[in-house]
PDB file of N, CA and C in Angstrom:
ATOM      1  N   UNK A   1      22.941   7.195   3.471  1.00  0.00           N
ATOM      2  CA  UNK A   1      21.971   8.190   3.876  1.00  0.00           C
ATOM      3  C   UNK A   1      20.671   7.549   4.356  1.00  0.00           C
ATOM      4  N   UNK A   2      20.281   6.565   3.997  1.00  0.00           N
ATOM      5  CA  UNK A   2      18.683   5.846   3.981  1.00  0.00           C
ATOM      6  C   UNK A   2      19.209   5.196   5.572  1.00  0.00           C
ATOM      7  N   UNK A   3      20.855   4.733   5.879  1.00  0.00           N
ATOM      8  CA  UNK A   3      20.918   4.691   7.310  1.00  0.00           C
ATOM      9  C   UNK A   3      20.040   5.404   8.349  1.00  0.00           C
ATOM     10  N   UNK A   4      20.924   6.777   7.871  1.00  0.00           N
ATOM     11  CA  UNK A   4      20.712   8.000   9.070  1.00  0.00           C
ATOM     12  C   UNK A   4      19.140   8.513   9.001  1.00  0.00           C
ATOM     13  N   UNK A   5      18.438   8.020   7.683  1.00  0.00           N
ATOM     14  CA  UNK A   5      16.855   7.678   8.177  1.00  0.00           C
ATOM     15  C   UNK A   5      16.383   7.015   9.170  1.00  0.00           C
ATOM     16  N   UNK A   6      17.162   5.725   8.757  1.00  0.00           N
ATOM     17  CA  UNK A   6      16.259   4.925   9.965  1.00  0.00           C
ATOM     18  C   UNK A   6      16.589   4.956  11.100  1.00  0.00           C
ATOM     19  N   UNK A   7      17.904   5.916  11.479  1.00  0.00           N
ATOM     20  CA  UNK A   7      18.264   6.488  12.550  1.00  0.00           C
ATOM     21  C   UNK A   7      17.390   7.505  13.061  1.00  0.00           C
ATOM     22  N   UNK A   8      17.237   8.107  12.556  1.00  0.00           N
ATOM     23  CA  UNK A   8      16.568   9.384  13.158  1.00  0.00           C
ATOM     24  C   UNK A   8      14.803   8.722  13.649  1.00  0.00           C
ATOM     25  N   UNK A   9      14.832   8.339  12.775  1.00  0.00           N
ATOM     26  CA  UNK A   9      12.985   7.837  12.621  1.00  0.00           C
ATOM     27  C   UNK A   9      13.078   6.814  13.903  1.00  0.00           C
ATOM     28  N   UNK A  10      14.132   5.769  14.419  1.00  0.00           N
ATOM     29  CA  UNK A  10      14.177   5.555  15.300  1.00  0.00           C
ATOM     30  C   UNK A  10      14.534   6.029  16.986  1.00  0.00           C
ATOM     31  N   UNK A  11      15.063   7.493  16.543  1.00  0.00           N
ATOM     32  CA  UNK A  11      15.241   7.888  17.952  1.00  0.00           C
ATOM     33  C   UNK A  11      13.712   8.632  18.184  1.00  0.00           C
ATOM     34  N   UNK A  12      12.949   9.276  17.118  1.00  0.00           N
ATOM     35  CA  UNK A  12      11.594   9.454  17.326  1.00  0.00           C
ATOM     36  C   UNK A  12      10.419   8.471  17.612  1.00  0.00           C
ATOM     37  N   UNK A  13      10.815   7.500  17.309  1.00  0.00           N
ATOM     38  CA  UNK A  13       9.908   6.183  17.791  1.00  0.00           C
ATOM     39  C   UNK A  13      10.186   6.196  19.411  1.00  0.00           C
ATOM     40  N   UNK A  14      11.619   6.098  19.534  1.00  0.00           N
ATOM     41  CA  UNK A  14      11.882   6.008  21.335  1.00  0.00           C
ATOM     42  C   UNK A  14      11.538   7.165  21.653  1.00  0.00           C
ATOM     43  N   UNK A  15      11.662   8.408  21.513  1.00  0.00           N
ATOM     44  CA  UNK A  15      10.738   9.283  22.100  1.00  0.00           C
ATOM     45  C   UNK A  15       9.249   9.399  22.169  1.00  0.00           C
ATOM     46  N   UNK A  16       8.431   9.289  20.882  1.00  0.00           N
ATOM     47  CA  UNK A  16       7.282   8.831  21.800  1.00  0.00           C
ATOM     48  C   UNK A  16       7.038   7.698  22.544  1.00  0.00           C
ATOM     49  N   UNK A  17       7.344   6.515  22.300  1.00  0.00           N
ATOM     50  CA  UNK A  17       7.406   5.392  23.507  1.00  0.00           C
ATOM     51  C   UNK A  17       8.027   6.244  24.807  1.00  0.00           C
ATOM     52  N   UNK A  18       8.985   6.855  25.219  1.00  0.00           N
ATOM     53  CA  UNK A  18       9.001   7.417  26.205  1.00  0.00           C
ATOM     54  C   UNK A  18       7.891   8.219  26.945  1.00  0.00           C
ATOM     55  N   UNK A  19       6.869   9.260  25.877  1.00  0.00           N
ATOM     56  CA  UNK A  19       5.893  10.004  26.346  1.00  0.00           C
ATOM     57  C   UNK A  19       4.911   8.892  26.482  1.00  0.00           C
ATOM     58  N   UNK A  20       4.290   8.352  25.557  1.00  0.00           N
ATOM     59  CA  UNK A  20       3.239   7.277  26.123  1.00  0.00           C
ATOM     60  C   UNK A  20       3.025   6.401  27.120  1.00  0.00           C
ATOM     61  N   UNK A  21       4.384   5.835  27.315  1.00  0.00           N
ATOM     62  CA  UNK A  21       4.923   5.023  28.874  1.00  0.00           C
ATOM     63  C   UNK A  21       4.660   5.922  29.935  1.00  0.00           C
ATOM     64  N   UNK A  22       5.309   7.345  29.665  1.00  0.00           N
ATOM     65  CA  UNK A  22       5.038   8.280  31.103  1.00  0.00           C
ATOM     66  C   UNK A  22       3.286   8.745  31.151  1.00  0.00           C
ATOM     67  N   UNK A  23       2.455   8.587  30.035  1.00  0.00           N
ATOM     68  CA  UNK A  23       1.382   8.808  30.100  1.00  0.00           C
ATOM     69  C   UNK A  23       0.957   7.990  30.927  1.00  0.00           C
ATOM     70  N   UNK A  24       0.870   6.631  30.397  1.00  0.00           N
ATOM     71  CA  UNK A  24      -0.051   5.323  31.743  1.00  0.00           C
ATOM     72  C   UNK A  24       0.397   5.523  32.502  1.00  0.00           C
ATOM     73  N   UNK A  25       2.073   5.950  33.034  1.00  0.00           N
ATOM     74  CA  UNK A  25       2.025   5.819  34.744  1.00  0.00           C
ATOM     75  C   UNK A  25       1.530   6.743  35.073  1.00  0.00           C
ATOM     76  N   UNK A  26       1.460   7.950  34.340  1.00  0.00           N
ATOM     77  CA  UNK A  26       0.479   8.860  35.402  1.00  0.00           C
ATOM     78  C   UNK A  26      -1.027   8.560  35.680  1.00  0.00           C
ATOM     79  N   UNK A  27      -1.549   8.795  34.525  1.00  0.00           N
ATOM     80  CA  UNK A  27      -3.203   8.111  34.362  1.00  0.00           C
ATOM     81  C   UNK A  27      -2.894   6.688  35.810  1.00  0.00           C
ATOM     82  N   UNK A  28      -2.105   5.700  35.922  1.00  0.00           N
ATOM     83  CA  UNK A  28      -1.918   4.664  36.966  1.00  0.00           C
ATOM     84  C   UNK A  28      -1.831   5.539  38.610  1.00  0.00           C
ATOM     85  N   UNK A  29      -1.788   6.782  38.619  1.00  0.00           N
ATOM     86  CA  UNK A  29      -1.533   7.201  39.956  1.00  0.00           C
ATOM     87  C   UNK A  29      -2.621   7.345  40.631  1.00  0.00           C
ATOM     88  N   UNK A  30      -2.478   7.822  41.851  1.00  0.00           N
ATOM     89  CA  UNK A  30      -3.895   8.080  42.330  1.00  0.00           C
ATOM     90  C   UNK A  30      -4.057   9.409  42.361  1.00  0.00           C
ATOM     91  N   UNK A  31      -5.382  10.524  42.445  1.00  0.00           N
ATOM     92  CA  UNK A  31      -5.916  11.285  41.779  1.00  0.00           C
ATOM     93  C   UNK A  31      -4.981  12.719  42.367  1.00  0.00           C
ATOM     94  N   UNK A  32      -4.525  12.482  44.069  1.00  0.00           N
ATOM     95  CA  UNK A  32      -3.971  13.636  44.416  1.00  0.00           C
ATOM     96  C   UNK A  32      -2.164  14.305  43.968  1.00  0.00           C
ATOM     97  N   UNK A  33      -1.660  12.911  43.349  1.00  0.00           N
ATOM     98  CA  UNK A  33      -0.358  12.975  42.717  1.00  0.00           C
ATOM     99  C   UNK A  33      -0.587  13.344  41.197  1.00  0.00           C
ATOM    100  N   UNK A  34      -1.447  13.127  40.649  1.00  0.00           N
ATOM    101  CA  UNK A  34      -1.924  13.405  38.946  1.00  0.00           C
ATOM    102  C   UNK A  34      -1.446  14.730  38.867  1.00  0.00           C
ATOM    103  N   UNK A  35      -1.819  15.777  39.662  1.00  0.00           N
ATOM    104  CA  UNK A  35      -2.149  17.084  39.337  1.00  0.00           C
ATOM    105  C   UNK A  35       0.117  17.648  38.788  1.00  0.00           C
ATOM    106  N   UNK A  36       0.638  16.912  39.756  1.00  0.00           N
ATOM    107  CA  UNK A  36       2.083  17.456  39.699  1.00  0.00           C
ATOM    108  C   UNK A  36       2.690  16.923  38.737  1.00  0.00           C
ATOM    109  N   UNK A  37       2.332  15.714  38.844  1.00  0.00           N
ATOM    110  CA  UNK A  37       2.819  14.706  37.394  1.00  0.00           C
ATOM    111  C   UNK A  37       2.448  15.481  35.897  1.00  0.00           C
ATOM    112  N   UNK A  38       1.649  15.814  36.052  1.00  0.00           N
ATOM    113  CA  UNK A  38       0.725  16.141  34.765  1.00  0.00           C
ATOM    114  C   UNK A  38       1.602  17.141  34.984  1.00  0.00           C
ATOM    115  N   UNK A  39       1.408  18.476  35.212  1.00  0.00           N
ATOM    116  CA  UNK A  39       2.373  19.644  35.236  1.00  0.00           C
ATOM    117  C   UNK A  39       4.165  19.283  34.739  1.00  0.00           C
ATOM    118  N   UNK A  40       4.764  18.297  35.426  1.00  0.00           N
ATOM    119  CA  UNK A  40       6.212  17.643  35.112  1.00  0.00           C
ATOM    120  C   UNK A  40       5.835  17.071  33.872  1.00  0.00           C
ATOM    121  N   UNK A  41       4.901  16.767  33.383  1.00  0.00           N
ATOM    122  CA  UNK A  41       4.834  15.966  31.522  1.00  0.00           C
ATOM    123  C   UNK A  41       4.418  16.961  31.034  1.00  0.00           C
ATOM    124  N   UNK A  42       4.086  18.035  31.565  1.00  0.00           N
ATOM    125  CA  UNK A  42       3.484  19.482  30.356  1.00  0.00           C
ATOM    126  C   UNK A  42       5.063  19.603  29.956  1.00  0.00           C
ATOM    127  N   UNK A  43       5.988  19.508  30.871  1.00  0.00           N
ATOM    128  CA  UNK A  43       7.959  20.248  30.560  1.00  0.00           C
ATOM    129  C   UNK A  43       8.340  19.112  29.911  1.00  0.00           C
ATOM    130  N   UNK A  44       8.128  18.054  30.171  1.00  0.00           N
ATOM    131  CA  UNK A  44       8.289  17.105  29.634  1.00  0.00           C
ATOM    132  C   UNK A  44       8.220  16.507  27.846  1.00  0.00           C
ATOM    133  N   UNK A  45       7.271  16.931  27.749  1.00  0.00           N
ATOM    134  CA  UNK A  45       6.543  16.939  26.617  1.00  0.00           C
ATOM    135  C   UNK A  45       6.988  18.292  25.612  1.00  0.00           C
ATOM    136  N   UNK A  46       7.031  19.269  26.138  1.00  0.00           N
ATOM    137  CA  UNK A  46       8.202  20.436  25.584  1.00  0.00           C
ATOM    138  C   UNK A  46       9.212  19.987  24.685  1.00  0.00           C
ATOM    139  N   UNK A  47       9.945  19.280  25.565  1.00  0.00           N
ATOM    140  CA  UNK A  47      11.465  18.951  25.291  1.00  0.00           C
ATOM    141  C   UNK A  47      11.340  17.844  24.553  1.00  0.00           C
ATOM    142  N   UNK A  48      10.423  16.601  24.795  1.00  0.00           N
ATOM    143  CA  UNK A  48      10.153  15.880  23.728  1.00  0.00           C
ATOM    144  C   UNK A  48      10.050  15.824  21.968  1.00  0.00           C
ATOM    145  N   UNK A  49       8.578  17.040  22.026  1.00  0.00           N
ATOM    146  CA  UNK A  49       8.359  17.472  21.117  1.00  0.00           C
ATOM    147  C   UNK A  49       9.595  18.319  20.092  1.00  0.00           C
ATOM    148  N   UNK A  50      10.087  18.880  20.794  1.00  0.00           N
ATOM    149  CA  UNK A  50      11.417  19.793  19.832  1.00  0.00           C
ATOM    150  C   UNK A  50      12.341  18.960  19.983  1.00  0.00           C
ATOM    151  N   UNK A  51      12.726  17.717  20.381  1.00  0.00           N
ATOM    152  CA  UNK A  51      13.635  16.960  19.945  1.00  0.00           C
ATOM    153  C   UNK A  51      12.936  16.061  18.464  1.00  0.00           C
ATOM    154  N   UNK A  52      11.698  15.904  18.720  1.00  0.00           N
ATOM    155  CA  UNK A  52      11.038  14.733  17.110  1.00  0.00           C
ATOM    156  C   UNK A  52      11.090  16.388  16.146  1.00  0.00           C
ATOM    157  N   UNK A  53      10.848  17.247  16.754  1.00  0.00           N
ATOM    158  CA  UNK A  53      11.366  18.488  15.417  1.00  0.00           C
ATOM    159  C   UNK A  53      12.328  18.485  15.008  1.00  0.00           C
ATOM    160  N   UNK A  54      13.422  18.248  15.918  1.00  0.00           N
ATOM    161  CA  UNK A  54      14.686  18.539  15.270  1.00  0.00           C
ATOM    162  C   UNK A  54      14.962  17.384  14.571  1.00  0.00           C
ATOM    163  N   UNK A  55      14.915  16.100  14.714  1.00  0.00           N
ATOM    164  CA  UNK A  55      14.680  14.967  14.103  1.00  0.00           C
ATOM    165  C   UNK A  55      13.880  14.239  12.779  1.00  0.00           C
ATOM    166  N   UNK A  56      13.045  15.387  12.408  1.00  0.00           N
ATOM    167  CA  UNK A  56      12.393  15.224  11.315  1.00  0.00           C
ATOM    168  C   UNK A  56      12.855  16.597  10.737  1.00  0.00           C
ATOM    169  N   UNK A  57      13.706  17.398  11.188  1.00  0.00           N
ATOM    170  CA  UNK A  57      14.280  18.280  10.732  1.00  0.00           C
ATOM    171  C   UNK A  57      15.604  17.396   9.351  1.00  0.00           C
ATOM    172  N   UNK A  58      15.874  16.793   9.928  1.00  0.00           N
ATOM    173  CA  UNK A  58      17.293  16.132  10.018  1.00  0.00           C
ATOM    174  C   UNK A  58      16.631  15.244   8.776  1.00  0.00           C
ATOM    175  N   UNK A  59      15.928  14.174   9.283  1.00  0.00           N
ATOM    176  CA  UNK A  59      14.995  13.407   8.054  1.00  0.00           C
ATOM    177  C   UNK A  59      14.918  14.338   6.968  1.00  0.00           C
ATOM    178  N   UNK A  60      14.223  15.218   6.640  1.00  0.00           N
ATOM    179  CA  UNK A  60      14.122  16.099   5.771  1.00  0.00           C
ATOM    180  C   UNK A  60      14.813  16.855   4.717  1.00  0.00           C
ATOM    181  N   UNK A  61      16.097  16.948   5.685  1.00  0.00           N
ATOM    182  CA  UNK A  61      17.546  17.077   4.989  1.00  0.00           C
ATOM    183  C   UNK A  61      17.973  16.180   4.325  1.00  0.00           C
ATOM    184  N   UNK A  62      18.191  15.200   5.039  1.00  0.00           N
ATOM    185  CA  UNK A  62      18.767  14.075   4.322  1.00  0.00           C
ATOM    186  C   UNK A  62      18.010  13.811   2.969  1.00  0.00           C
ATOM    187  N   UNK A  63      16.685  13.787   3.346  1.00  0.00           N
ATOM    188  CA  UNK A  63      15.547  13.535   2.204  1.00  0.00           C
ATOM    189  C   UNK A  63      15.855  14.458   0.896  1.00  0.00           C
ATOM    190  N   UNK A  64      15.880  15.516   1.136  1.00  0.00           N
ATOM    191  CA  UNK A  64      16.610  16.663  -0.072  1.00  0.00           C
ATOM    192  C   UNK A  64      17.514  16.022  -0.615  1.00  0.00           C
ATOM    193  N   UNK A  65      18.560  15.534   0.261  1.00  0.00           N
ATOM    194  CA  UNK A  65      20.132  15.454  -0.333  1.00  0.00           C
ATOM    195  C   UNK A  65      19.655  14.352  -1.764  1.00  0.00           C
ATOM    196  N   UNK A  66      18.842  13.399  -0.874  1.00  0.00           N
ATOM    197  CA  UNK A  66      18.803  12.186  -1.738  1.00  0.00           C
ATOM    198  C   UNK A  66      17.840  12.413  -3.021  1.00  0.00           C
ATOM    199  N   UNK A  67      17.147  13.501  -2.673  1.00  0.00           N
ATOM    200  CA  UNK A  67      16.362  13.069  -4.001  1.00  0.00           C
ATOM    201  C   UNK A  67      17.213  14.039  -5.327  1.00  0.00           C
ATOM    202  N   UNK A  68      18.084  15.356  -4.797  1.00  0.00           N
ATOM    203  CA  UNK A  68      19.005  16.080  -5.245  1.00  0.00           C
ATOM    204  C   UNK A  68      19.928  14.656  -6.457  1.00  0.00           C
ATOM    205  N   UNK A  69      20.360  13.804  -5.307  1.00  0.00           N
ATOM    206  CA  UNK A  69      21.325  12.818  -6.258  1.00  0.00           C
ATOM    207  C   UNK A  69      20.645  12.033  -7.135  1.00  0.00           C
ATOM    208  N   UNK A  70      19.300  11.899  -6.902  1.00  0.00           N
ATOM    209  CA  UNK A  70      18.669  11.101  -7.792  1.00  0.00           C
ATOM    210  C   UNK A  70      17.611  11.838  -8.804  1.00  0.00           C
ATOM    211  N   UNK A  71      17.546  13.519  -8.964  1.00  0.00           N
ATOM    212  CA  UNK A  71      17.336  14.120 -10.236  1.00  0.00           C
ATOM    213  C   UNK A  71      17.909  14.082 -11.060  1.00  0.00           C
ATOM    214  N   UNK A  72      19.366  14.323 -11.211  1.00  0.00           N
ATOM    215  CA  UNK A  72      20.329  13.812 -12.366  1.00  0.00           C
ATOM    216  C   UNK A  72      20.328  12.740 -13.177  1.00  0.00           C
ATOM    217  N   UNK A  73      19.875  11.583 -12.407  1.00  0.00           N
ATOM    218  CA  UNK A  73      19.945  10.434 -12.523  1.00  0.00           C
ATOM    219  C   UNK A  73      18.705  10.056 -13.589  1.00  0.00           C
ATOM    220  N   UNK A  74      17.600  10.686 -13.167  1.00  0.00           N
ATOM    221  CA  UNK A  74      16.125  10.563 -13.837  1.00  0.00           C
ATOM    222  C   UNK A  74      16.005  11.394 -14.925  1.00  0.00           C
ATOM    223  N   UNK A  75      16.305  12.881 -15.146  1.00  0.00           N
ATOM    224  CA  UNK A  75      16.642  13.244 -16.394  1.00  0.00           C
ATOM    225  C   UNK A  75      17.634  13.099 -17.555  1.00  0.00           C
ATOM    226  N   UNK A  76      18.678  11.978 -16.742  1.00  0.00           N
ATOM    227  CA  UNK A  76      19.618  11.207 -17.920  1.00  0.00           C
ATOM    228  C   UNK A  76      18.904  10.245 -18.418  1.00  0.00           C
ATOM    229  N   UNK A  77      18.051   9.833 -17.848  1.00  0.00           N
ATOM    230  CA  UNK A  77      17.321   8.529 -18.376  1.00  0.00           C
ATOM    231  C   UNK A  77      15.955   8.625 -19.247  1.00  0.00           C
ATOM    232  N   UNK A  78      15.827  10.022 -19.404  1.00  0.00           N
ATOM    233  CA  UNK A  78      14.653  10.205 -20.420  1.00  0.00           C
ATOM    234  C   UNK A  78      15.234  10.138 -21.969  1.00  0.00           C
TER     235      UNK A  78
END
């Protein structure tokens, strides 16, 4: 399970590295292309964002499962 953590936590790392990368090239354009770019990273950024949701969705779960297996574990040991 602590895998499919560092799975998930890593496909959210590559998604924002994806948004931040597309940030400098736009900020890198010149001023009359900004305006469309920026509009294409507003949709952009949409779909981004609800993918690191669903992804820390997922983290979260897993996170339950594990601490679920490891209550048993801690009240046998008192």
């Amino acid at each position: 399970m602590i895998e499919d953590i560092n799975l998930k936590n890593a496909e959210v790392s590559a998604i924002l590295t994806m948004v931040f990368d597309e940030v400098q090239r736009i900020y890198g354009l010149k001023k009359g292309s900004r305006e469309y770019e920026l509009d294409r990273l507003k949709d952009t950024l949409m779909t981004s964002f609800f993918m690191m949701s669903e992804r820390v969705e997922d983290i979260n779960e897993i996170a339950s499962l594990i601490m679920k297996k490891e209550k048993p574990k801690e009240a046998g040991s008192e």
